[in-house]
PDB file of N, CA and C in Angstrom:
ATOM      1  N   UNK A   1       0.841  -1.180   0.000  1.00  0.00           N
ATOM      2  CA  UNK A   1       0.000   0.000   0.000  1.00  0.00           C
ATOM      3  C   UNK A   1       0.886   1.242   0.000  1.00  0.00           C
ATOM      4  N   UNK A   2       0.800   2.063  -0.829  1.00  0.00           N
ATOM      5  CA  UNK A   2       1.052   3.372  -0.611  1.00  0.00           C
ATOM      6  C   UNK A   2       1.059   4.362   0.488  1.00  0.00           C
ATOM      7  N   UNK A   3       2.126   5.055   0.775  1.00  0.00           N
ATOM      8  CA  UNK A   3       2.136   6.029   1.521  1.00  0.00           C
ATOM      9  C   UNK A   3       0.915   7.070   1.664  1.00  0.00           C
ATOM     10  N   UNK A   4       0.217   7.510   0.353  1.00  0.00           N
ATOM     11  CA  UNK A   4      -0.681   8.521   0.341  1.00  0.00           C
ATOM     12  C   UNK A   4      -2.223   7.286   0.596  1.00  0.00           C
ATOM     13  N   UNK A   5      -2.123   6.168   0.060  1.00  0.00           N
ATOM     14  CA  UNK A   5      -3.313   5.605   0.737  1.00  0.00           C
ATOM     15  C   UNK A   5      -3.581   5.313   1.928  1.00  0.00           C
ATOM     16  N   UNK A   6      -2.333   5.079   2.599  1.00  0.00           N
ATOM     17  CA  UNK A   6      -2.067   4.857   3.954  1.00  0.00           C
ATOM     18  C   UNK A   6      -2.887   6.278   4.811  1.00  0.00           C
ATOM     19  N   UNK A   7      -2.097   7.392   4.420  1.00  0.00           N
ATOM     20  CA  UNK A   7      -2.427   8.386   4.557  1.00  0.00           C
ATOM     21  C   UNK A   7      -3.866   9.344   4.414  1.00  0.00           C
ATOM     22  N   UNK A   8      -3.950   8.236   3.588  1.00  0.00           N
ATOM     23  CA  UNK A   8      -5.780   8.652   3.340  1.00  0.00           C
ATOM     24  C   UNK A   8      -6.781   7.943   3.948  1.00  0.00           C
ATOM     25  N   UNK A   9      -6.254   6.822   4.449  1.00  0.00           N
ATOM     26  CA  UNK A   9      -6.885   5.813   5.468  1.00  0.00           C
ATOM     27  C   UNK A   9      -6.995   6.577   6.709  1.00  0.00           C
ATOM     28  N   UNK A  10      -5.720   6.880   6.954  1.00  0.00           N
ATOM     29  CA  UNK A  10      -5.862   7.309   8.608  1.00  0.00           C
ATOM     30  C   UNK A  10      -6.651   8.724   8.827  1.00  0.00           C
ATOM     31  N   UNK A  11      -6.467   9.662   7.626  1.00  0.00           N
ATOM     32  CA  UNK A  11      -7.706  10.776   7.629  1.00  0.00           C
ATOM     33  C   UNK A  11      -8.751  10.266   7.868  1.00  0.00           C
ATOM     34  N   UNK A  12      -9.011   9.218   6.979  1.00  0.00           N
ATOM     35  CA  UNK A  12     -10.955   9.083   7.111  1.00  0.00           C
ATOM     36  C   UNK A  12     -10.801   8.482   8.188  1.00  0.00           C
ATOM     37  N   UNK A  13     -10.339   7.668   9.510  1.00  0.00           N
ATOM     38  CA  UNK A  13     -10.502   7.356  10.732  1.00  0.00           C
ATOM     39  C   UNK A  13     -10.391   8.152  11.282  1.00  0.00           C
ATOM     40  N   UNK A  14     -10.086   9.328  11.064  1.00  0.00           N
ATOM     41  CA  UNK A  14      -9.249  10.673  12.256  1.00  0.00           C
ATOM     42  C   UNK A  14     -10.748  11.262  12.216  1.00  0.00           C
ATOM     43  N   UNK A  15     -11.497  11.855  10.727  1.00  0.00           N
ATOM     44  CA  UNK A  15     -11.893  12.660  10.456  1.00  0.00           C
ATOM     45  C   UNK A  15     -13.270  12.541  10.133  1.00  0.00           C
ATOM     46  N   UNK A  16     -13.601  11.199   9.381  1.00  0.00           N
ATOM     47  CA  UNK A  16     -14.456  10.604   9.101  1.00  0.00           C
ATOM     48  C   UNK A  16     -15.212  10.939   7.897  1.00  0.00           C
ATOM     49  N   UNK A  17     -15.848  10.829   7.271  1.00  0.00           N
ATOM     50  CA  UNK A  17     -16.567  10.489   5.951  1.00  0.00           C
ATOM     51  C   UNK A  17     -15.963  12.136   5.281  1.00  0.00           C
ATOM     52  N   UNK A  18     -15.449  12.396   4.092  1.00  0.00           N
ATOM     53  CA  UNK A  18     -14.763  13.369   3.420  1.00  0.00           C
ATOM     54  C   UNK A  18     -15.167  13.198   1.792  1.00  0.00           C
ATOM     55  N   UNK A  19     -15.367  14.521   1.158  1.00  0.00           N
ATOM     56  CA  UNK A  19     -15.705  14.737   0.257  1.00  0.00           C
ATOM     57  C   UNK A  19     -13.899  14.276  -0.604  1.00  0.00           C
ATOM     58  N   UNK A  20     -14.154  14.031  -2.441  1.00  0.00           N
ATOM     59  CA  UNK A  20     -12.792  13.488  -2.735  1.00  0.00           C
ATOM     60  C   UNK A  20     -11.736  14.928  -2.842  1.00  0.00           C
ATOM     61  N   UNK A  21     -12.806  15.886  -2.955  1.00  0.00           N
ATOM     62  CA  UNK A  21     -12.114  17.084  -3.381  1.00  0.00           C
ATOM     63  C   UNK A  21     -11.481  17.451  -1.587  1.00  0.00           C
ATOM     64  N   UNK A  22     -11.901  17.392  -0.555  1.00  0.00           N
ATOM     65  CA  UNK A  22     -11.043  17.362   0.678  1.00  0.00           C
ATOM     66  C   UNK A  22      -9.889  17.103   0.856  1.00  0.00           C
ATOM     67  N   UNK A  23     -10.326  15.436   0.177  1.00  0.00           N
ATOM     68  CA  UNK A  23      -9.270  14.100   0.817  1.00  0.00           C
ATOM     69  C   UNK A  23      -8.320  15.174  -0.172  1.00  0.00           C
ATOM     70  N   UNK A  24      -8.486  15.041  -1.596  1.00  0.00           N
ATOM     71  CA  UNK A  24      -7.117  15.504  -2.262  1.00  0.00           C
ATOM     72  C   UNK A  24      -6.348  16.354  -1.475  1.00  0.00           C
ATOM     73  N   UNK A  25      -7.012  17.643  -1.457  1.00  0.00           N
ATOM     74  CA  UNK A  25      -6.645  18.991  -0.823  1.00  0.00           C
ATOM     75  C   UNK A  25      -5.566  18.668   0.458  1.00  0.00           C
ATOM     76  N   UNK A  26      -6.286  17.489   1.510  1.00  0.00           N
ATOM     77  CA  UNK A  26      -5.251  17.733   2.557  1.00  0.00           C
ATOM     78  C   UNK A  26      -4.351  16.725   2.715  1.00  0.00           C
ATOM     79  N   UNK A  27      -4.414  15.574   1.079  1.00  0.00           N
ATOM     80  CA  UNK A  27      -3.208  14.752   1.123  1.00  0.00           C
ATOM     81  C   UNK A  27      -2.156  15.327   0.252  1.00  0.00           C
ATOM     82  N   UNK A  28      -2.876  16.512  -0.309  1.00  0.00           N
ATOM     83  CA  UNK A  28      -1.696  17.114  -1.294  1.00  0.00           C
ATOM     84  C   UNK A  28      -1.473  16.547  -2.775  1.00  0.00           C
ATOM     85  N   UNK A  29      -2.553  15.932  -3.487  1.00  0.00           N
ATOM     86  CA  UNK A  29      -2.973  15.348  -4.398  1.00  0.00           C
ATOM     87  C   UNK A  29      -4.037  15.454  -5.281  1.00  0.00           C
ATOM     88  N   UNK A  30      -3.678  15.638  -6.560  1.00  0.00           N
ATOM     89  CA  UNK A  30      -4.958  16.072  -7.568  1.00  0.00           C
ATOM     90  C   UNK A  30      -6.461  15.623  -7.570  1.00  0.00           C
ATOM     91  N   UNK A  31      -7.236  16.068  -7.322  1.00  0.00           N
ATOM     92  CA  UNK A  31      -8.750  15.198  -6.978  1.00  0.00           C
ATOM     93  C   UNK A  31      -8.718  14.220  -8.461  1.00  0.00           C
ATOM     94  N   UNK A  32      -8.334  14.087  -9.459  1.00  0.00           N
ATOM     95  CA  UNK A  32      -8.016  12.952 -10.643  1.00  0.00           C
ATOM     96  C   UNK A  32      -7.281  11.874 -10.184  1.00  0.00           C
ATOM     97  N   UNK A  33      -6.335  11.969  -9.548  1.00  0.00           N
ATOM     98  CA  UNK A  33      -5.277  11.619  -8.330  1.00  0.00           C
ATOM     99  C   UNK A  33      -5.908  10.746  -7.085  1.00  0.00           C
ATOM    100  N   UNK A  34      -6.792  11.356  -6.706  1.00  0.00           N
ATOM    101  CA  UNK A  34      -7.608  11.053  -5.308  1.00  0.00           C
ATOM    102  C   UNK A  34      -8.553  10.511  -6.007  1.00  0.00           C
ATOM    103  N   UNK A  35      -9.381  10.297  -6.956  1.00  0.00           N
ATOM    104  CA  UNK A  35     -10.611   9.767  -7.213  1.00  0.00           C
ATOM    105  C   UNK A  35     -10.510   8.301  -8.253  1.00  0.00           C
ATOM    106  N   UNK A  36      -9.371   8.330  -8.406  1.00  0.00           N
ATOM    107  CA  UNK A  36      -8.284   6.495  -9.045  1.00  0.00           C
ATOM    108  C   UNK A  36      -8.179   6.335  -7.326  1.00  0.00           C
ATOM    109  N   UNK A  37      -7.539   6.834  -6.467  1.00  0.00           N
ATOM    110  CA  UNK A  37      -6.903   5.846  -5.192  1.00  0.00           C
ATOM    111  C   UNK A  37      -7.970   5.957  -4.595  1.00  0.00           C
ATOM    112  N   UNK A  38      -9.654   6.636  -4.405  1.00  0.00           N
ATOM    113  CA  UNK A  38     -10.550   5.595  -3.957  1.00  0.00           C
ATOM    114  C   UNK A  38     -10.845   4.581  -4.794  1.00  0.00           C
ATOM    115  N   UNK A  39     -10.789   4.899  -5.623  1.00  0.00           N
ATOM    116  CA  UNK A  39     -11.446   3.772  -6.474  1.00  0.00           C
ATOM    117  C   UNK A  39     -10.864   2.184  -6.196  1.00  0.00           C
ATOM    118  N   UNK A  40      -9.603   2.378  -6.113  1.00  0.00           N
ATOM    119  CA  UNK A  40      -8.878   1.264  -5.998  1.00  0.00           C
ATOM    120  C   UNK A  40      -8.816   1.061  -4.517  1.00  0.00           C
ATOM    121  N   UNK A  41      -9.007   1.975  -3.067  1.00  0.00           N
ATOM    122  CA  UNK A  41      -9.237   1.329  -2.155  1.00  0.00           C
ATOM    123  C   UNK A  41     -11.013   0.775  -1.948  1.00  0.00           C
ATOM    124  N   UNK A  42     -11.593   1.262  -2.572  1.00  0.00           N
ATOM    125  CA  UNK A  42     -13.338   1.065  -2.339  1.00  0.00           C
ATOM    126  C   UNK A  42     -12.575  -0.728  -3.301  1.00  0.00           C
ATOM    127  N   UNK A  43     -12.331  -0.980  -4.436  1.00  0.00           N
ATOM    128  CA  UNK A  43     -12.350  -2.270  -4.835  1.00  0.00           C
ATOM    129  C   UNK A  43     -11.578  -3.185  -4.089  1.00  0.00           C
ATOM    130  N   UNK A  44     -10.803  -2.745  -3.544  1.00  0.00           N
ATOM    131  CA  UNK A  44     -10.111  -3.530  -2.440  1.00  0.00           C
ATOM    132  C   UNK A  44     -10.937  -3.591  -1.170  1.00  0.00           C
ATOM    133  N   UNK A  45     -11.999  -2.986  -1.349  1.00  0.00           N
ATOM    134  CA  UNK A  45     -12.838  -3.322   0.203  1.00  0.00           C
ATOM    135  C   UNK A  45     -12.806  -2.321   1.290  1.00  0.00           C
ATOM    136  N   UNK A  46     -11.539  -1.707   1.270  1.00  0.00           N
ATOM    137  CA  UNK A  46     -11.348  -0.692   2.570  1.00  0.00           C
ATOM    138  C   UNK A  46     -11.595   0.817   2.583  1.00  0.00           C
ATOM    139  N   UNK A  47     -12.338   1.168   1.610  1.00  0.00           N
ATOM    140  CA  UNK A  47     -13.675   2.431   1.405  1.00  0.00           C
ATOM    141  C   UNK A  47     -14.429   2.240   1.092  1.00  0.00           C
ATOM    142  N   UNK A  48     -15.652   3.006   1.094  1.00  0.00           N
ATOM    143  CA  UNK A  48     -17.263   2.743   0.454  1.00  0.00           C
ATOM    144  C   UNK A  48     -17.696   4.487   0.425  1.00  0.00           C
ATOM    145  N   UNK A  49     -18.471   4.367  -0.637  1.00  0.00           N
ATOM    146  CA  UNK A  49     -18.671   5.968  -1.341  1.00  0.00           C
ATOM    147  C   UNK A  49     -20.347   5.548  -0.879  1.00  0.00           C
ATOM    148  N   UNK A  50     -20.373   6.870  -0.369  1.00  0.00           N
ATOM    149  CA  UNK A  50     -22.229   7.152   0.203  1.00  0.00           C
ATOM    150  C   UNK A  50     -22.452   8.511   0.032  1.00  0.00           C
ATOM    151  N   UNK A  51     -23.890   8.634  -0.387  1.00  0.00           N
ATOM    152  CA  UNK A  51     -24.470  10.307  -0.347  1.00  0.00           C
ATOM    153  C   UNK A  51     -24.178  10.875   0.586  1.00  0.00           C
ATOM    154  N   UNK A  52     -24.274  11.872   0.250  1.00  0.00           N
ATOM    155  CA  UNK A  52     -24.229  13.190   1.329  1.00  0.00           C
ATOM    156  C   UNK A  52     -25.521  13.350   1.814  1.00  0.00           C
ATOM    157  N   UNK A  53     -25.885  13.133   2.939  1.00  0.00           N
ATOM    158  CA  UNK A  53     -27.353  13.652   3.177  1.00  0.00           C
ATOM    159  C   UNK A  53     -27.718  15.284   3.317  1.00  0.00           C
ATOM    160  N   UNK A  54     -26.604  15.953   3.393  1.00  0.00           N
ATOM    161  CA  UNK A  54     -27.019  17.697   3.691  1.00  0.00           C
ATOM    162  C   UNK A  54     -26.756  17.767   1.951  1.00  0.00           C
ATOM    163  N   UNK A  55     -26.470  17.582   1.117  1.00  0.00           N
ATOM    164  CA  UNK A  55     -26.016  17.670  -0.293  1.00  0.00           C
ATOM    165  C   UNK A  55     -25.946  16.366  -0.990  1.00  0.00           C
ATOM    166  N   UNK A  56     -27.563  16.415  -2.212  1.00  0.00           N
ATOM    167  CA  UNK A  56     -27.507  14.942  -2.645  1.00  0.00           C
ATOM    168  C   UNK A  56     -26.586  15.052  -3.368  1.00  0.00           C
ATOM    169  N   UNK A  57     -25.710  15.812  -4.423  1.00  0.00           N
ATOM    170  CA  UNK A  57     -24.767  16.115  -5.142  1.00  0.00           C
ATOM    171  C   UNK A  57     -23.529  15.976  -4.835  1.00  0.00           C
ATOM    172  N   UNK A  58     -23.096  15.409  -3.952  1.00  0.00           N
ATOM    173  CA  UNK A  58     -21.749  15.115  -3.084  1.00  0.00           C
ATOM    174  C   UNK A  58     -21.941  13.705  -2.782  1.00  0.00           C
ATOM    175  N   UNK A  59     -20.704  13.284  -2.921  1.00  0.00           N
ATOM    176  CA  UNK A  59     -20.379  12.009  -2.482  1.00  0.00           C
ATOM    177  C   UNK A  59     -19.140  12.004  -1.836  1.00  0.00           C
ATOM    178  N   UNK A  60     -19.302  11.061  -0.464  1.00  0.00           N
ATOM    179  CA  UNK A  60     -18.660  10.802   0.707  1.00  0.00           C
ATOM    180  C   UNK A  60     -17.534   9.882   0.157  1.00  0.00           C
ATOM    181  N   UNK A  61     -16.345   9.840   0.345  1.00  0.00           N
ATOM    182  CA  UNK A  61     -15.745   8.702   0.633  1.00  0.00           C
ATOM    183  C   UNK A  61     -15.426   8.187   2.154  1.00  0.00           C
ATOM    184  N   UNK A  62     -16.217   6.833   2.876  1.00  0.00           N
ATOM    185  CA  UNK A  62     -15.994   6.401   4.157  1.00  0.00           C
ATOM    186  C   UNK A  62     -15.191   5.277   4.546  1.00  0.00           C
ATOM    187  N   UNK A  63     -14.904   5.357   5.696  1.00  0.00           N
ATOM    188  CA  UNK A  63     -14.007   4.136   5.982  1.00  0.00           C
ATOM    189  C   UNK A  63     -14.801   3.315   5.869  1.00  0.00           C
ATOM    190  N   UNK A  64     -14.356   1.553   5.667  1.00  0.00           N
ATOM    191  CA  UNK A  64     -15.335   0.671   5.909  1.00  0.00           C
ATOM    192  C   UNK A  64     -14.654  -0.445   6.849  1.00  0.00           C
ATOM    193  N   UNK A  65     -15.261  -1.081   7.696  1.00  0.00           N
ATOM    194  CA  UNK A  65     -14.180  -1.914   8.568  1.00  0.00           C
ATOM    195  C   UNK A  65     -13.567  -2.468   8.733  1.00  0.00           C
ATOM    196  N   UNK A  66     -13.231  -2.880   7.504  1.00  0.00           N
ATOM    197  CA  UNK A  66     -12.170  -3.559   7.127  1.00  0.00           C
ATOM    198  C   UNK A  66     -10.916  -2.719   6.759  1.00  0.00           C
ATOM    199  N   UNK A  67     -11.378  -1.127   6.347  1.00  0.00           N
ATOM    200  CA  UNK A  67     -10.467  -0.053   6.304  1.00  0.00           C
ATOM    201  C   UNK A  67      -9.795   0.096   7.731  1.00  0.00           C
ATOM    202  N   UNK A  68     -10.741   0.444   8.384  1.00  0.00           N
ATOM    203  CA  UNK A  68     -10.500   0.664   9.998  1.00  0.00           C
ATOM    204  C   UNK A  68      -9.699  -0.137  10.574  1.00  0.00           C
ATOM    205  N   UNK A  69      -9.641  -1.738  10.327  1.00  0.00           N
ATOM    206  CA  UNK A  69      -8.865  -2.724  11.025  1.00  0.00           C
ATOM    207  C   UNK A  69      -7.423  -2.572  10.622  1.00  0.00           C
ATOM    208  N   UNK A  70      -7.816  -1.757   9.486  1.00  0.00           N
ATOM    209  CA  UNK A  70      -6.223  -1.990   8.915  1.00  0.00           C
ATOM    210  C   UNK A  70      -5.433  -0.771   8.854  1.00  0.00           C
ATOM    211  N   UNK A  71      -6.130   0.213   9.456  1.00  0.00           N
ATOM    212  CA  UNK A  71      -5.724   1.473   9.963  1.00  0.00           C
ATOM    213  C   UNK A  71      -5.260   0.834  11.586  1.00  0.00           C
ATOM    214  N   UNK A  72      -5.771   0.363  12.798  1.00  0.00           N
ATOM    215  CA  UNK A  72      -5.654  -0.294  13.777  1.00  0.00           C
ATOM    216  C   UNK A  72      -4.744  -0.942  13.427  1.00  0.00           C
ATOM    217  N   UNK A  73      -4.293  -1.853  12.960  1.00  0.00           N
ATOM    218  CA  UNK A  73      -2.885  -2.941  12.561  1.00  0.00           C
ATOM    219  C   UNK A  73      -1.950  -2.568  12.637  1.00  0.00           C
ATOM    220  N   UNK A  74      -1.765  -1.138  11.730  1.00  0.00           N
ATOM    221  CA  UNK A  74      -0.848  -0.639  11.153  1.00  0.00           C
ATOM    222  C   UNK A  74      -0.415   0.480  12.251  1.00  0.00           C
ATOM    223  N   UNK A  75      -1.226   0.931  12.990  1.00  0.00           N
ATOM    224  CA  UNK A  75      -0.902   2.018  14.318  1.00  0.00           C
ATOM    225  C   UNK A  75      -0.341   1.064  15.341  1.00  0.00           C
ATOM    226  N   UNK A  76      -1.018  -0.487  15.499  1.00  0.00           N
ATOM    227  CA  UNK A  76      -0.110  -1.042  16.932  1.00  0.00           C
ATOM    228  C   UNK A  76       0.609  -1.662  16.460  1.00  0.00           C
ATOM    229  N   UNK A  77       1.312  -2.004  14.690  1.00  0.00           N
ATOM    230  CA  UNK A  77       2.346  -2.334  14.792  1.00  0.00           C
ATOM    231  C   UNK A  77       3.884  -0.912  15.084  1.00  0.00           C
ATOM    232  N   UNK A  78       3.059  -0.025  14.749  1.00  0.00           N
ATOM    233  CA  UNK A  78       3.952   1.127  14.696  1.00  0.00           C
ATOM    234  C   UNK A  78       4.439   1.431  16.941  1.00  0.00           C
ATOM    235  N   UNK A  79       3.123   1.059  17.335  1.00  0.00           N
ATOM    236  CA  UNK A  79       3.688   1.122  18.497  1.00  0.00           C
ATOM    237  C   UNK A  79       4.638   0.028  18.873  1.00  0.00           C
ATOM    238  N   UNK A  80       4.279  -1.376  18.414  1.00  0.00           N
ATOM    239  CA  UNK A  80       5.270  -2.486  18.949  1.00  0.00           C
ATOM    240  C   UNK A  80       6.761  -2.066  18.404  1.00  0.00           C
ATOM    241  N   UNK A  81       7.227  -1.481  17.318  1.00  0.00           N
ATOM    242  CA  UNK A  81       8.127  -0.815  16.975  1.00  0.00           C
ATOM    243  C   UNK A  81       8.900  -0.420  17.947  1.00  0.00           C
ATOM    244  N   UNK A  82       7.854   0.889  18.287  1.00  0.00           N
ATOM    245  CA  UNK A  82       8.784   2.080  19.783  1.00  0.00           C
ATOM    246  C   UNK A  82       8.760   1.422  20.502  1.00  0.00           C
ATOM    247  N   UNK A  83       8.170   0.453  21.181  1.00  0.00           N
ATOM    248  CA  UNK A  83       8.521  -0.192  22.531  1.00  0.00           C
ATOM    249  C   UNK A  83       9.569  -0.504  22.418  1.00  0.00           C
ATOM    250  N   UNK A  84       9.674  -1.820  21.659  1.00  0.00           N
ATOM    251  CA  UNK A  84      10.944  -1.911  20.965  1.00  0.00           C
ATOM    252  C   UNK A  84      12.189  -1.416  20.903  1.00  0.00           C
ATOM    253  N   UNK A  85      12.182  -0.383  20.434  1.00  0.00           N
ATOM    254  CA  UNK A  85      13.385   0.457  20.215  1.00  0.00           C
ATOM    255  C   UNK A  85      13.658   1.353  21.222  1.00  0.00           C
ATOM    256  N   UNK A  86      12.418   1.863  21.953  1.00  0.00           N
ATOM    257  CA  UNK A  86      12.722   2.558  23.477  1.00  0.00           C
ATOM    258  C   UNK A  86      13.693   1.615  24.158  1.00  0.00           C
ATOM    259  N   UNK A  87      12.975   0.384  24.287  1.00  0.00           N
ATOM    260  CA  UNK A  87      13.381  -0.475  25.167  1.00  0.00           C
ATOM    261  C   UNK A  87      14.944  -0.760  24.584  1.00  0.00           C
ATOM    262  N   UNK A  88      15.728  -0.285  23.432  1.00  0.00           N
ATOM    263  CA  UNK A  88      17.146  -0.240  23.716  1.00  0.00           C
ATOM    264  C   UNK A  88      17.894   1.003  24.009  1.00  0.00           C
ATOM    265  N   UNK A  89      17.515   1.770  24.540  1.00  0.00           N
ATOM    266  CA  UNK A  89      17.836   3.344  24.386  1.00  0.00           C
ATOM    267  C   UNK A  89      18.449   3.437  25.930  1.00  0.00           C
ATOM    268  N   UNK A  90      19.289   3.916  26.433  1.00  0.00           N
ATOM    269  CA  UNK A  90      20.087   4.699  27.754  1.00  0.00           C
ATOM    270  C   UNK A  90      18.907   5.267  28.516  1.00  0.00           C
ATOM    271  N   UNK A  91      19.245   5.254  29.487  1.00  0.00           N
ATOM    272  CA  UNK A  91      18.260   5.643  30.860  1.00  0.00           C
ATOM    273  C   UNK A  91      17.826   7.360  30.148  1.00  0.00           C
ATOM    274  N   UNK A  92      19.359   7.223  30.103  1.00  0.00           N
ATOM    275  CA  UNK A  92      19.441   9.677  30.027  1.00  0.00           C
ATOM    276  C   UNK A  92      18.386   9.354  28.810  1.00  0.00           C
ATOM    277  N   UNK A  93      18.820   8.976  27.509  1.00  0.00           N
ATOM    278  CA  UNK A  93      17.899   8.829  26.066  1.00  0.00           C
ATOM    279  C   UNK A  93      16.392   8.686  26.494  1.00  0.00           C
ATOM    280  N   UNK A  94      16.177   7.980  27.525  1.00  0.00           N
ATOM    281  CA  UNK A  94      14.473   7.423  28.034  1.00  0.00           C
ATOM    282  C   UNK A  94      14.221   9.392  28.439  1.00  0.00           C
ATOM    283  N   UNK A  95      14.738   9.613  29.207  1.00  0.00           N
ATOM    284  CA  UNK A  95      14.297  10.698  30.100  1.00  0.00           C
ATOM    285  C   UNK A  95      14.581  11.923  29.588  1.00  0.00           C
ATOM    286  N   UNK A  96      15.013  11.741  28.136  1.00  0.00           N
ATOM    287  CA  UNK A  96      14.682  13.257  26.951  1.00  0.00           C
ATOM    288  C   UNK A  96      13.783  13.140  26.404  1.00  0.00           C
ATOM    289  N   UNK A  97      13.495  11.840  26.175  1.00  0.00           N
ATOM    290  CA  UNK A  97      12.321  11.779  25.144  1.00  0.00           C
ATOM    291  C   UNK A  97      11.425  12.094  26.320  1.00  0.00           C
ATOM    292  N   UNK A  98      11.413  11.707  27.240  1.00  0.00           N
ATOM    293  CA  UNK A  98      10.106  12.205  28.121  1.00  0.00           C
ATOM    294  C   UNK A  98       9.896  13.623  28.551  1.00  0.00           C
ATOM    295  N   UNK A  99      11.138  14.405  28.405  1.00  0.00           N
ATOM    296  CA  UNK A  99      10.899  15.214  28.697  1.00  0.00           C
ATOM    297  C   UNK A  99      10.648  16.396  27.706  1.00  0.00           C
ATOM    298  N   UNK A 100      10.774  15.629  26.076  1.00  0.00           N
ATOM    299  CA  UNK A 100      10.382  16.593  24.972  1.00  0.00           C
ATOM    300  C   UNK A 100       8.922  16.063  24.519  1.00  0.00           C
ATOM    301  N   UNK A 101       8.181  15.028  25.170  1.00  0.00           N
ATOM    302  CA  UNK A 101       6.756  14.592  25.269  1.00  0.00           C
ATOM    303  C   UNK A 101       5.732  15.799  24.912  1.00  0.00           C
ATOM    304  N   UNK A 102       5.560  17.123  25.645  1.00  0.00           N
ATOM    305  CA  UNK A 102       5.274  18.024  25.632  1.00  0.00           C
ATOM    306  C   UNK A 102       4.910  18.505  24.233  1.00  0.00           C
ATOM    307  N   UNK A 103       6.148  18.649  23.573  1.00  0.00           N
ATOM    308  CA  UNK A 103       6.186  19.245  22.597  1.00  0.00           C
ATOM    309  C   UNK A 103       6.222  18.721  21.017  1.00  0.00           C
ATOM    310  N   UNK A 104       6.268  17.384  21.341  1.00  0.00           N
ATOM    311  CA  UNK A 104       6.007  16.081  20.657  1.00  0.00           C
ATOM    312  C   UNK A 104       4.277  16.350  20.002  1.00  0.00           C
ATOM    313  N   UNK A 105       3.742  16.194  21.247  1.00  0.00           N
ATOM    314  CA  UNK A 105       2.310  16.129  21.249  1.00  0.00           C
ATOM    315  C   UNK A 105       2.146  17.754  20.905  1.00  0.00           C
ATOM    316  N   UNK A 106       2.743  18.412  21.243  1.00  0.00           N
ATOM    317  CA  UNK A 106       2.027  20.183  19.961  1.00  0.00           C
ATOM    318  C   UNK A 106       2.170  19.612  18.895  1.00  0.00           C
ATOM    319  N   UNK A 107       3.668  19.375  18.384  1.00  0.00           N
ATOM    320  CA  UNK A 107       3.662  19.168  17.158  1.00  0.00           C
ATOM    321  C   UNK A 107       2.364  18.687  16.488  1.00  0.00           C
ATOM    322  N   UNK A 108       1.984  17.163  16.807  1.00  0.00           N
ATOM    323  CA  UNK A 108       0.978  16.840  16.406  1.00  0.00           C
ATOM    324  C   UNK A 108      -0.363  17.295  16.504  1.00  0.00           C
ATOM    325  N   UNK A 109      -0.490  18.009  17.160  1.00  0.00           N
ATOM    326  CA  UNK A 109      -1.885  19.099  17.090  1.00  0.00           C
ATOM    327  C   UNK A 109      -1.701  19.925  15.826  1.00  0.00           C
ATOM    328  N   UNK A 110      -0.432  20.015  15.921  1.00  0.00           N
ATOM    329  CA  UNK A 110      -0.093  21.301  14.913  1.00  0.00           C
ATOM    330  C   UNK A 110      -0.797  20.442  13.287  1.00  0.00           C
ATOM    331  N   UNK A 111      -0.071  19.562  13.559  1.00  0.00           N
ATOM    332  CA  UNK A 111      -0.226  18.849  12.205  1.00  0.00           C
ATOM    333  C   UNK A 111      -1.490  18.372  11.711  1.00  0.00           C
ATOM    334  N   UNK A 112      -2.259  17.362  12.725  1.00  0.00           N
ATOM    335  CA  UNK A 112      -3.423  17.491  12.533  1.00  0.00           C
ATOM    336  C   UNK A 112      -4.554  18.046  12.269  1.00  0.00           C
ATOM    337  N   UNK A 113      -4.210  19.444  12.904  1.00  0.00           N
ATOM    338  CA  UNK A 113      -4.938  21.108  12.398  1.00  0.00           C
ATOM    339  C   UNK A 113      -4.632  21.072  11.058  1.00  0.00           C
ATOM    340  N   UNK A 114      -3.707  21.520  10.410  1.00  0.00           N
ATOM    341  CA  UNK A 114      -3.331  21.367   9.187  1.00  0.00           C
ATOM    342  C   UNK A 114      -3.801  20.505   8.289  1.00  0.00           C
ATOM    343  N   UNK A 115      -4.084  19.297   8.442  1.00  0.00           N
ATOM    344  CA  UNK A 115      -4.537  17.999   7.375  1.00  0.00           C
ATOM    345  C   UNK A 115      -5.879  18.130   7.726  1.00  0.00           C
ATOM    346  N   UNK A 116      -6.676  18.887   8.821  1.00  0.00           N
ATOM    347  CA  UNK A 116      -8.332  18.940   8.908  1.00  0.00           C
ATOM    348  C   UNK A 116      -8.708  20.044   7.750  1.00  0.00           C
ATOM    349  N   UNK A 117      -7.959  21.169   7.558  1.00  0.00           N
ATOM    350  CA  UNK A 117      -8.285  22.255   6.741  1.00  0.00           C
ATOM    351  C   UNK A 117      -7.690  22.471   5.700  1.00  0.00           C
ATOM    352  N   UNK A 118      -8.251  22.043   4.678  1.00  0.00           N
ATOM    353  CA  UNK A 118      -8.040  22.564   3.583  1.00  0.00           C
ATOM    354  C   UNK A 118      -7.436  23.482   2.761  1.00  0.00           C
ATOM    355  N   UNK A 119      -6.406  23.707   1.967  1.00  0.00           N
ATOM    356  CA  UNK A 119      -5.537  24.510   1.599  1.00  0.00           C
ATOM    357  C   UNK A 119      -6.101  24.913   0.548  1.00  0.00           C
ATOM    358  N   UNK A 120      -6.718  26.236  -0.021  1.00  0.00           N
ATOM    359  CA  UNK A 120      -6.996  26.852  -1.309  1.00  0.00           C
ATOM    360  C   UNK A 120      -6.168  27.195  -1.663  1.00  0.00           C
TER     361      UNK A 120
END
């Protein structure tokens, strides 16, 4: 799987049901671009396209649960990873990373803000 499908997986779990012209916008990808890689994750099973109920003229691309499981897989293998690799790191190495935790977690606010809104 691709980086940007990957990436488009974990939006629609973050974010949930997204128009294709969104998804493009905040994966950084042409909606021509974005509307081949649903296509090919909806035939692979792990999206499903549904109306818009506030706009019959829009169509959703959603996770489907088999998307979701494999968004889940792919996040606790990423944690068995850091355990992992924490678990070879120096006491001092343990107790920077804990103590740049803080700012770890802005970052990711930061970022997540960013991939919710849309870039014109």
């Amino acid at each position: 799987m691709s980086l940007t499908s990957a990436a488009t997986l974990a939006t629609l779990d973050r974010t949930g049901p997204r128009r294709i012209t969104d998804l493009a916008a905040v994966e950084g990808v042409t909606q021509p671009a974005m509307t081949a890689l649903v296509r090919v994750m909806e035939e692979s099973g792990l999206v499903e396209r549904r109306g818009d109920a506030s706009d019959k003229r829009v169509t959703l691309a959603c996770l489907t649960e088999a998307g979701a499981s494999y968004v889940r897989t792919r996040r606790q293998a990423g944690v068995h990873a850091f355990e992992r690799l924490i678990g070879e790191l120096t006491g001092d190495e343990v107790e920077a990373l804990v103590a740049a935790l803080p700012a770890l977690k802005h970052l990711a606010e930061l970022e997540s803000q960013d991939r919710e809104v849309p870039k014109q």
